[in-house]
PDB file of N, CA and C in Angstrom:
ATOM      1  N   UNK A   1     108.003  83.970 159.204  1.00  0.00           N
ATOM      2  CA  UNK A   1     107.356  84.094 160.483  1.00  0.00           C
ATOM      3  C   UNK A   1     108.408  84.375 161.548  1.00  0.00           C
ATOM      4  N   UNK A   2     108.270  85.240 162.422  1.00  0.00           N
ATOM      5  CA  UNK A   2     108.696  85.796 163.691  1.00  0.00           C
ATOM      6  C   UNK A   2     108.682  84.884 164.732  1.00  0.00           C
ATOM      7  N   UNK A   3     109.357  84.753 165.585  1.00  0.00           N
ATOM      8  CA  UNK A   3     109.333  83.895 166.827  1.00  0.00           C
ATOM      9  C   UNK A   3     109.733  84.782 167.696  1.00  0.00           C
ATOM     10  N   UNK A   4     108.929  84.874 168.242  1.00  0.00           N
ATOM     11  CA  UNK A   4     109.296  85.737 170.274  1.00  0.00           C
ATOM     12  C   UNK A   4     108.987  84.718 171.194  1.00  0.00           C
ATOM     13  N   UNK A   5     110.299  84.582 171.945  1.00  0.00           N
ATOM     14  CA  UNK A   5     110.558  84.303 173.148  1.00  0.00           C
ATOM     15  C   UNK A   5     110.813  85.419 174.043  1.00  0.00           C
ATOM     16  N   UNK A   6     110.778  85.252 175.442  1.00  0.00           N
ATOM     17  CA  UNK A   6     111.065  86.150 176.196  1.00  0.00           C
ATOM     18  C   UNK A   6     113.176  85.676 176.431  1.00  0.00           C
ATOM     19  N   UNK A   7     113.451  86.672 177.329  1.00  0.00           N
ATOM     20  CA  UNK A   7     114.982  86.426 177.162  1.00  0.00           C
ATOM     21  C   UNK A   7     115.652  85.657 178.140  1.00  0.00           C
ATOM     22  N   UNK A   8     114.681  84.913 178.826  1.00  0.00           N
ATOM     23  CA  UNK A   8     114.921  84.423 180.210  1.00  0.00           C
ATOM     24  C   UNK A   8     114.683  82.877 179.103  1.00  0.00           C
ATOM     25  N   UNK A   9     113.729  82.783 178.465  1.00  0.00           N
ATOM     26  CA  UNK A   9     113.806  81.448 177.700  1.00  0.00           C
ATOM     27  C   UNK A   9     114.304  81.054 176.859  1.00  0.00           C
ATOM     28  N   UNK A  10     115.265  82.226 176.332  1.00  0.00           N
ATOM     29  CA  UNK A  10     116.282  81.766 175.331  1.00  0.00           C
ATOM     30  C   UNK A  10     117.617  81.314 176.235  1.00  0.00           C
ATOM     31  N   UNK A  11     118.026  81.875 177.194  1.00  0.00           N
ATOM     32  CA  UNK A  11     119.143  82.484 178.717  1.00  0.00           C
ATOM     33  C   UNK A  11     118.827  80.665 179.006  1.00  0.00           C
ATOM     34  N   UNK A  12     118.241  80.157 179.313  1.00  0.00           N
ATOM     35  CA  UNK A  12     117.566  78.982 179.911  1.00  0.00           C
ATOM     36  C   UNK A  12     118.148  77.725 179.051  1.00  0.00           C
ATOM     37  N   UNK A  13     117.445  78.249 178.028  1.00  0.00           N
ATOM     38  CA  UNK A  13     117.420  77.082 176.552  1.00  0.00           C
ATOM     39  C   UNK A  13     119.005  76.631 176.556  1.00  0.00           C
ATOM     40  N   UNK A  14     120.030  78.249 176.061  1.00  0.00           N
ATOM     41  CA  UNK A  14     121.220  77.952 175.852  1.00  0.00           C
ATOM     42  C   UNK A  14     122.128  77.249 177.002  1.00  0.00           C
ATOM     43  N   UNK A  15     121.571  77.350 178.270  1.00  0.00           N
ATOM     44  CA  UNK A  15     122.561  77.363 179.326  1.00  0.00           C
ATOM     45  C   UNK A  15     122.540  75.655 179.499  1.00  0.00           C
ATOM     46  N   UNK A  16     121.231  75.118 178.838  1.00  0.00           N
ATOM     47  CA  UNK A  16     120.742  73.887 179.319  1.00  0.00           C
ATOM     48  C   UNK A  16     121.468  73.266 178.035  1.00  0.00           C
ATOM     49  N   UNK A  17     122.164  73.848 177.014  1.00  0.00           N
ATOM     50  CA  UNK A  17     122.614  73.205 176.117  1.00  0.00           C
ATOM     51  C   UNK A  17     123.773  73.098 176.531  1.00  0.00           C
ATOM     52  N   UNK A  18     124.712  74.088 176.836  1.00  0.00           N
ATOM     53  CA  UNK A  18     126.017  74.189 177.142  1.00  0.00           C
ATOM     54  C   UNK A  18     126.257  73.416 178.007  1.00  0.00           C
ATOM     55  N   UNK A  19     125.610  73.275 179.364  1.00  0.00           N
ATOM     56  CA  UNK A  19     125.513  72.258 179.927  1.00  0.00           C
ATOM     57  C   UNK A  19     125.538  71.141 180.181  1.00  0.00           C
ATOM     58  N   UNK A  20     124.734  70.772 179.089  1.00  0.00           N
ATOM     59  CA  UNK A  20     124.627  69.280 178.504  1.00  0.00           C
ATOM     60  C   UNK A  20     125.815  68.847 177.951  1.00  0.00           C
ATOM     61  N   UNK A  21     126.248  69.246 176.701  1.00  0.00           N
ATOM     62  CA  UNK A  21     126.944  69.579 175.323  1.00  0.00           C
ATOM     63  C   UNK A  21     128.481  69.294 176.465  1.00  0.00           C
ATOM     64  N   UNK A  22     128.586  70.580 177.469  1.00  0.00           N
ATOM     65  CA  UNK A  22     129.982  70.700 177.779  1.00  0.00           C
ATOM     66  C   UNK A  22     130.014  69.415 179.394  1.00  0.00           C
ATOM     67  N   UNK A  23     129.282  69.068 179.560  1.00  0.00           N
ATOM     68  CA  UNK A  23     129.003  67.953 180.652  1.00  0.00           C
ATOM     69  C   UNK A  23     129.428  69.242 182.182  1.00  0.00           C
ATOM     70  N   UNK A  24     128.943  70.093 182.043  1.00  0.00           N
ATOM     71  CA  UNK A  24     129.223  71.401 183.151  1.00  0.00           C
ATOM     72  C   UNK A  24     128.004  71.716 184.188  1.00  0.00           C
ATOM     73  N   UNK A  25     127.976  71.899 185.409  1.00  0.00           N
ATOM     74  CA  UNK A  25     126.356  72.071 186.032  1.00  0.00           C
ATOM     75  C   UNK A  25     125.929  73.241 185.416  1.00  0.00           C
ATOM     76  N   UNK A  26     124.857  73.387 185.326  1.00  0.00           N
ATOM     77  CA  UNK A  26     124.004  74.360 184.776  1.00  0.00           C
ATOM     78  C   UNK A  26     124.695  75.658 186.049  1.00  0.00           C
ATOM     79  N   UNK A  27     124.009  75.385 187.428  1.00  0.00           N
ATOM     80  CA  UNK A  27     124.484  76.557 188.092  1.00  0.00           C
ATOM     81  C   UNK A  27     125.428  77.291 188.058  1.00  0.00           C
ATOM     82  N   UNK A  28     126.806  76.280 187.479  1.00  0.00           N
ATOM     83  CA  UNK A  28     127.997  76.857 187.540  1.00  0.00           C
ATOM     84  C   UNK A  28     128.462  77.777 186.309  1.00  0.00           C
ATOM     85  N   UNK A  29     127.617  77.682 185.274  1.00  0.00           N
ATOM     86  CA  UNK A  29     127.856  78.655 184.466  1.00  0.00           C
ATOM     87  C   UNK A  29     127.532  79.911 184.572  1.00  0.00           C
ATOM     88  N   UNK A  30     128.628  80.800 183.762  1.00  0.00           N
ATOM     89  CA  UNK A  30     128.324  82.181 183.990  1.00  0.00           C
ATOM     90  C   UNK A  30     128.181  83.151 181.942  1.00  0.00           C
ATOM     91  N   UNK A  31     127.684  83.968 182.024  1.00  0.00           N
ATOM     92  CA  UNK A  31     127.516  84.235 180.415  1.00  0.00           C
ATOM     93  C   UNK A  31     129.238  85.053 180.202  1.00  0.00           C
ATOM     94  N   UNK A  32     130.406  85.377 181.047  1.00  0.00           N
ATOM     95  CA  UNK A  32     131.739  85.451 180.465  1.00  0.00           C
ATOM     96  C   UNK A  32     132.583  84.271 180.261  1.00  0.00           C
ATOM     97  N   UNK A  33     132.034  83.280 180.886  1.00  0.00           N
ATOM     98  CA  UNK A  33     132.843  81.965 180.024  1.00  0.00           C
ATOM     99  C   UNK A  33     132.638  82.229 178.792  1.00  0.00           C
ATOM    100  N   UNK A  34     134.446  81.714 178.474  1.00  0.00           N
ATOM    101  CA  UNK A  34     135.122  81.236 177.492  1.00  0.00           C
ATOM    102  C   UNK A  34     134.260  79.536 176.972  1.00  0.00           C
ATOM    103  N   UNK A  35     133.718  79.215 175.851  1.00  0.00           N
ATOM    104  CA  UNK A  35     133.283  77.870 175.531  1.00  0.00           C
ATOM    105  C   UNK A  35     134.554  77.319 175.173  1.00  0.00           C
ATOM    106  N   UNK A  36     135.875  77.853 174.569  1.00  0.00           N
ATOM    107  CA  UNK A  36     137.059  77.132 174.184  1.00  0.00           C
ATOM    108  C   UNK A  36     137.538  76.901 175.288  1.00  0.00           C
ATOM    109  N   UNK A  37     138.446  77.612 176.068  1.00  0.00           N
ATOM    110  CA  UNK A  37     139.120  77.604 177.036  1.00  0.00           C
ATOM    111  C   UNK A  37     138.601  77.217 178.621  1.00  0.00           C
ATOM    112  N   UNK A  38     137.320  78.295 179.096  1.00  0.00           N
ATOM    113  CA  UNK A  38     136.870  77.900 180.463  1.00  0.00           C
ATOM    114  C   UNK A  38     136.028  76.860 180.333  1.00  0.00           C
ATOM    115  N   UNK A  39     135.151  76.072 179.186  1.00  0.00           N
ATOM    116  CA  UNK A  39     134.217  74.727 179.261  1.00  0.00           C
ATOM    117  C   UNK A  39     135.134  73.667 178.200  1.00  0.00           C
ATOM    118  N   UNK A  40     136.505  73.912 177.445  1.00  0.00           N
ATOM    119  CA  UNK A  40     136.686  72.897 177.059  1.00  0.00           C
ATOM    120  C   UNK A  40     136.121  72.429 176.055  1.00  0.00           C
ATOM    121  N   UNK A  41     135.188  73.533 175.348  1.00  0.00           N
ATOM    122  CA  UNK A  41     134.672  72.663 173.844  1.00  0.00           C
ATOM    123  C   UNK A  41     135.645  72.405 172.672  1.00  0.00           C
ATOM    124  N   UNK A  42     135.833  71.947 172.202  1.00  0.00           N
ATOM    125  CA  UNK A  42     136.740  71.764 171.023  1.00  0.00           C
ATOM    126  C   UNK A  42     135.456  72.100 170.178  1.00  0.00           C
ATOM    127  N   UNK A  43     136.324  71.812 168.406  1.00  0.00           N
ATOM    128  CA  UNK A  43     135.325  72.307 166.996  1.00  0.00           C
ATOM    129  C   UNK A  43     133.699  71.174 167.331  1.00  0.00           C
ATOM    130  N   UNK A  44     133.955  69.508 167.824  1.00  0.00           N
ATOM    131  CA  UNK A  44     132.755  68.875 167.831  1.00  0.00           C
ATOM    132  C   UNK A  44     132.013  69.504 168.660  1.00  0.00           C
ATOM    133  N   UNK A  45     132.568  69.933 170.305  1.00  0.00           N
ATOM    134  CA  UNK A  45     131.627  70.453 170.986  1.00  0.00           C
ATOM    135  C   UNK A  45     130.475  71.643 170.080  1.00  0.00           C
ATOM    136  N   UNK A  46     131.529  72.652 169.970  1.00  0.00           N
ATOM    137  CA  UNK A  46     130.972  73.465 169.191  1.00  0.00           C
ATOM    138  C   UNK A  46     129.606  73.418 167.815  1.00  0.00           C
ATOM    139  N   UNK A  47     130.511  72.210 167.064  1.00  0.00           N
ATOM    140  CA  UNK A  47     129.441  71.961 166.200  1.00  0.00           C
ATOM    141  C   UNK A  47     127.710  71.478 166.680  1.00  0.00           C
ATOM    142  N   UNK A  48     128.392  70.930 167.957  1.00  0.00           N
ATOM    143  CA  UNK A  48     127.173  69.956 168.569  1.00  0.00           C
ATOM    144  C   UNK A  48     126.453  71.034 168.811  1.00  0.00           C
ATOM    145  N   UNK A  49     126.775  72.432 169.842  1.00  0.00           N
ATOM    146  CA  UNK A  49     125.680  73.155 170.368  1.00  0.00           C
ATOM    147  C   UNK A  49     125.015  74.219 169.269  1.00  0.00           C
ATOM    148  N   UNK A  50     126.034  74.226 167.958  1.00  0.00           N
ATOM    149  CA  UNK A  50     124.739  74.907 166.770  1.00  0.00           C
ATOM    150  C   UNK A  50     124.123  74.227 166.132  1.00  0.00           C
ATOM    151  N   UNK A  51     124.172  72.451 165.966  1.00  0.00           N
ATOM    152  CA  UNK A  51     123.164  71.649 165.800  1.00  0.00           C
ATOM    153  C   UNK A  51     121.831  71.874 166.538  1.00  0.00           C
ATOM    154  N   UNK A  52     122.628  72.195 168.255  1.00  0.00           N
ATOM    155  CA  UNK A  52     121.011  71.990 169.351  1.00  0.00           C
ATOM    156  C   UNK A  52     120.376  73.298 169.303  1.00  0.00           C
ATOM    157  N   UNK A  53     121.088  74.239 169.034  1.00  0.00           N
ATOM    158  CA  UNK A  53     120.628  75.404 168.988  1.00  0.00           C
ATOM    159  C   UNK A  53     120.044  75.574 167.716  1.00  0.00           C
ATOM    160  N   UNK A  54     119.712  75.379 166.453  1.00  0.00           N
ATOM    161  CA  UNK A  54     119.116  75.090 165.239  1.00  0.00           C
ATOM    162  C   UNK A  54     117.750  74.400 165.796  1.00  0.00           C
ATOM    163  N   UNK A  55     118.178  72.957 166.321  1.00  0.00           N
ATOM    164  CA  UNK A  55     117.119  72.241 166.360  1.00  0.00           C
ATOM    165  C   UNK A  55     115.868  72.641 167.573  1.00  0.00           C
ATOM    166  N   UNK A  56     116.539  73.383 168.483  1.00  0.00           N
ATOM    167  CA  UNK A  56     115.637  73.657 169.764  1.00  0.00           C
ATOM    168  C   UNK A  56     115.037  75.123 169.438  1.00  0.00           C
ATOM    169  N   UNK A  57     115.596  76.036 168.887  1.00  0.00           N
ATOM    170  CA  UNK A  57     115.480  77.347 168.842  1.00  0.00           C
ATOM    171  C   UNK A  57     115.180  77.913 167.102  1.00  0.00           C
ATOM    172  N   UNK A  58     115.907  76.909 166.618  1.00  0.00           N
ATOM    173  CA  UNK A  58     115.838  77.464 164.767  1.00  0.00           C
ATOM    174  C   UNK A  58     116.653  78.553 164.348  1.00  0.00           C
ATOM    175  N   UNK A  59     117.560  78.830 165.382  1.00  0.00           N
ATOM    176  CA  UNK A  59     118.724  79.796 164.772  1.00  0.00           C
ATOM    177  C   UNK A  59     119.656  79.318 163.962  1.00  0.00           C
ATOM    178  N   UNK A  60     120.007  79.559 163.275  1.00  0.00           N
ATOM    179  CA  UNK A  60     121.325  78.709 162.080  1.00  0.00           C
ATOM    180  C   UNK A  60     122.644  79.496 162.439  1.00  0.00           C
ATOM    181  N   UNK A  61     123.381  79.229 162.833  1.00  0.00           N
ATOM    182  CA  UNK A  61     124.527  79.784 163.282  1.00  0.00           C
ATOM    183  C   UNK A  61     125.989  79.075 162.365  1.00  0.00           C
ATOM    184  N   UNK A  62     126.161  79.996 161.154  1.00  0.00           N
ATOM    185  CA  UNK A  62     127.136  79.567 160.525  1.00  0.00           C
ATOM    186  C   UNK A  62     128.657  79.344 161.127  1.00  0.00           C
ATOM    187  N   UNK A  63     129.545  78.680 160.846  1.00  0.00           N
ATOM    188  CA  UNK A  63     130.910  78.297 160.883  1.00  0.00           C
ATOM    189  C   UNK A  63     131.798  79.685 161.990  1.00  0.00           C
ATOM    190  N   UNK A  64     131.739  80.551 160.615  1.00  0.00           N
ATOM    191  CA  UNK A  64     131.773  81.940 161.150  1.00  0.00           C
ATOM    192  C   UNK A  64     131.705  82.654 161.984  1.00  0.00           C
ATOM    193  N   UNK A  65     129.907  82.367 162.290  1.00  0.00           N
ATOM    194  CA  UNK A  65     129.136  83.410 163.508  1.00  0.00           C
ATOM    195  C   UNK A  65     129.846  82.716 164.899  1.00  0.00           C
ATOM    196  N   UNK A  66     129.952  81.208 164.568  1.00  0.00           N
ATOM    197  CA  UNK A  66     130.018  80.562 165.753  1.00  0.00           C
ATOM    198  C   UNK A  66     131.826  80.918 166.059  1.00  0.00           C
ATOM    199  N   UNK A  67     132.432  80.868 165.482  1.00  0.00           N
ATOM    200  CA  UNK A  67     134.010  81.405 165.757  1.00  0.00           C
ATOM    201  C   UNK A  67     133.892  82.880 166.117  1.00  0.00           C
ATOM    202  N   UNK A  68     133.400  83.513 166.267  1.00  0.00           N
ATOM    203  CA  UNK A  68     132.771  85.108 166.548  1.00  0.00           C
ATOM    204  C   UNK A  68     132.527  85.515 167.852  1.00  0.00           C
ATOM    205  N   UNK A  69     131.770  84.638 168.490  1.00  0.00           N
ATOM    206  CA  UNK A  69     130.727  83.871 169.369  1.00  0.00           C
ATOM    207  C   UNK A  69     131.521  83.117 170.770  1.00  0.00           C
ATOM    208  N   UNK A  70     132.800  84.208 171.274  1.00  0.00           N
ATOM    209  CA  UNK A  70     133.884  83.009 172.391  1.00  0.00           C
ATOM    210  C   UNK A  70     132.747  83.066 173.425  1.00  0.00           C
ATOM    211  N   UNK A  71     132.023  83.411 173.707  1.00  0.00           N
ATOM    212  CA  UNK A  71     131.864  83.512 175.215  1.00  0.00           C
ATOM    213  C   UNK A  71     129.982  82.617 175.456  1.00  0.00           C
ATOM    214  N   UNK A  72     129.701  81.862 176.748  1.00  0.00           N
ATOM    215  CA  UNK A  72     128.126  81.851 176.485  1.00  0.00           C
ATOM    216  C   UNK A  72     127.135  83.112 176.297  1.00  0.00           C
ATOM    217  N   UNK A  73     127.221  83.924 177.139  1.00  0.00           N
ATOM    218  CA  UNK A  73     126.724  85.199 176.995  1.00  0.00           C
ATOM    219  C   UNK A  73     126.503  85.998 175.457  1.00  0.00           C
ATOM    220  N   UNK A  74     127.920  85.375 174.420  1.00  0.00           N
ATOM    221  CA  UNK A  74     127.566  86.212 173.475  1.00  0.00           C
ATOM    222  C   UNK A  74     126.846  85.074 172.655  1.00  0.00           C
ATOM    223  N   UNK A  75     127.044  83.879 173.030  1.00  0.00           N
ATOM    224  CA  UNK A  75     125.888  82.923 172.220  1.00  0.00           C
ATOM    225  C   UNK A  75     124.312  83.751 172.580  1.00  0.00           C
ATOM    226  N   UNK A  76     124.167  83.796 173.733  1.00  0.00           N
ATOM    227  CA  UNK A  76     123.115  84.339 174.171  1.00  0.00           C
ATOM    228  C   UNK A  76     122.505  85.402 173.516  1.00  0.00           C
ATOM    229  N   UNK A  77     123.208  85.928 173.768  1.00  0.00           N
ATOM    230  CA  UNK A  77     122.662  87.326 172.639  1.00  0.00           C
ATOM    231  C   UNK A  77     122.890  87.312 171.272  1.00  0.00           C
ATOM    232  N   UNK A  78     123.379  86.376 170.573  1.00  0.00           N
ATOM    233  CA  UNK A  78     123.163  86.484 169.443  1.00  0.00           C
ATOM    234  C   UNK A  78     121.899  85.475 169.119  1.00  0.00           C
ATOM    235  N   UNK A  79     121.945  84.430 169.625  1.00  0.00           N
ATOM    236  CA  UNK A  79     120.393  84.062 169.186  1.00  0.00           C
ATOM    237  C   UNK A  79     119.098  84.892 169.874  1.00  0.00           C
ATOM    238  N   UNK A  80     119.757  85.642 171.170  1.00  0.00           N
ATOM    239  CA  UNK A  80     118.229  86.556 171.300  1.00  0.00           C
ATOM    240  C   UNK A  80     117.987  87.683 170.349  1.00  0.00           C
ATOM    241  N   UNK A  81     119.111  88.094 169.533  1.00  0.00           N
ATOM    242  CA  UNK A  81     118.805  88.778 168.281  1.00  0.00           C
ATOM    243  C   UNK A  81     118.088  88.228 167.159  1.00  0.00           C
ATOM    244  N   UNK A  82     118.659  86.731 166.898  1.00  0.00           N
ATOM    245  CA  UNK A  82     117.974  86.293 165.897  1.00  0.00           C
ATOM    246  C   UNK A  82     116.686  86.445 165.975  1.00  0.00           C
ATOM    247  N   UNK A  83     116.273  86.162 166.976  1.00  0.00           N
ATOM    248  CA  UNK A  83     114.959  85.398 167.297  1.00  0.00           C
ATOM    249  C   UNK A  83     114.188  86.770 167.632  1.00  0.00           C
ATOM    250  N   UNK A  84     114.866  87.939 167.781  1.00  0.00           N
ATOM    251  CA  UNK A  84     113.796  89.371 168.109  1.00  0.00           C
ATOM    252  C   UNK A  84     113.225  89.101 169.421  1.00  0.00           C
ATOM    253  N   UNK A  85     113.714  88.674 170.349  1.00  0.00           N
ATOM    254  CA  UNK A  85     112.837  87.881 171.917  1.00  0.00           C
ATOM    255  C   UNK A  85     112.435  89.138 172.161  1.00  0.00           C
ATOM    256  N   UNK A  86     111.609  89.051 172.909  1.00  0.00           N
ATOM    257  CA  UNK A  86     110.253  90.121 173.945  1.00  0.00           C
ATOM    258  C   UNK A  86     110.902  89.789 175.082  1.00  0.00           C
ATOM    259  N   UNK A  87     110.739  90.803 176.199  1.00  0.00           N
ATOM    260  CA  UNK A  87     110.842  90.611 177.515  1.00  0.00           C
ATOM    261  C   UNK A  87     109.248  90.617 178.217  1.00  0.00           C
TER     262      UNK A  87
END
């Protein structure tokens, strides 16, 4: 089964994770942050937000994808790929 979201509710979902996850205001993020370097995640951070992102969204984001993956923006778009979102 297919899941469509629109891309503003995936954009939302992730930002509210990173957020959380990196203890950062939501406003102040931008999708060219660095998650290593400009929010400070280390490997737990990291692990933590493809746990929330699995559990909130159902994307599985291997070891790999997620070392692939420096920036929020490209988190972003790679689970709005997974997921095939609609605008």
């Amino acid at each position: 089964m297919t899941i469509h979201r629109s891309t503003d509710q995936v954009q939302e979902t992730i930002t509210a994770l990173v957020a959380e996850i990196g203890e950062v205001g939501r406003e102040s993020l931008q999708p060219g942050q660095v998650l290593r370097s400009d929010l400070d995640f280390d490997s737990l951070a990291l692990a933590e937000l493809v746990t929330a992102i699995k559990e909130s969204l159902g994307v599985t984001i291997s070891d790999a994808q997620a070392d692939a993956l420096p920036t929020v923006g490209d988190v972003i778009r790679h689970v709005q790929g997974a997921l095939l979102v609609t605008d």
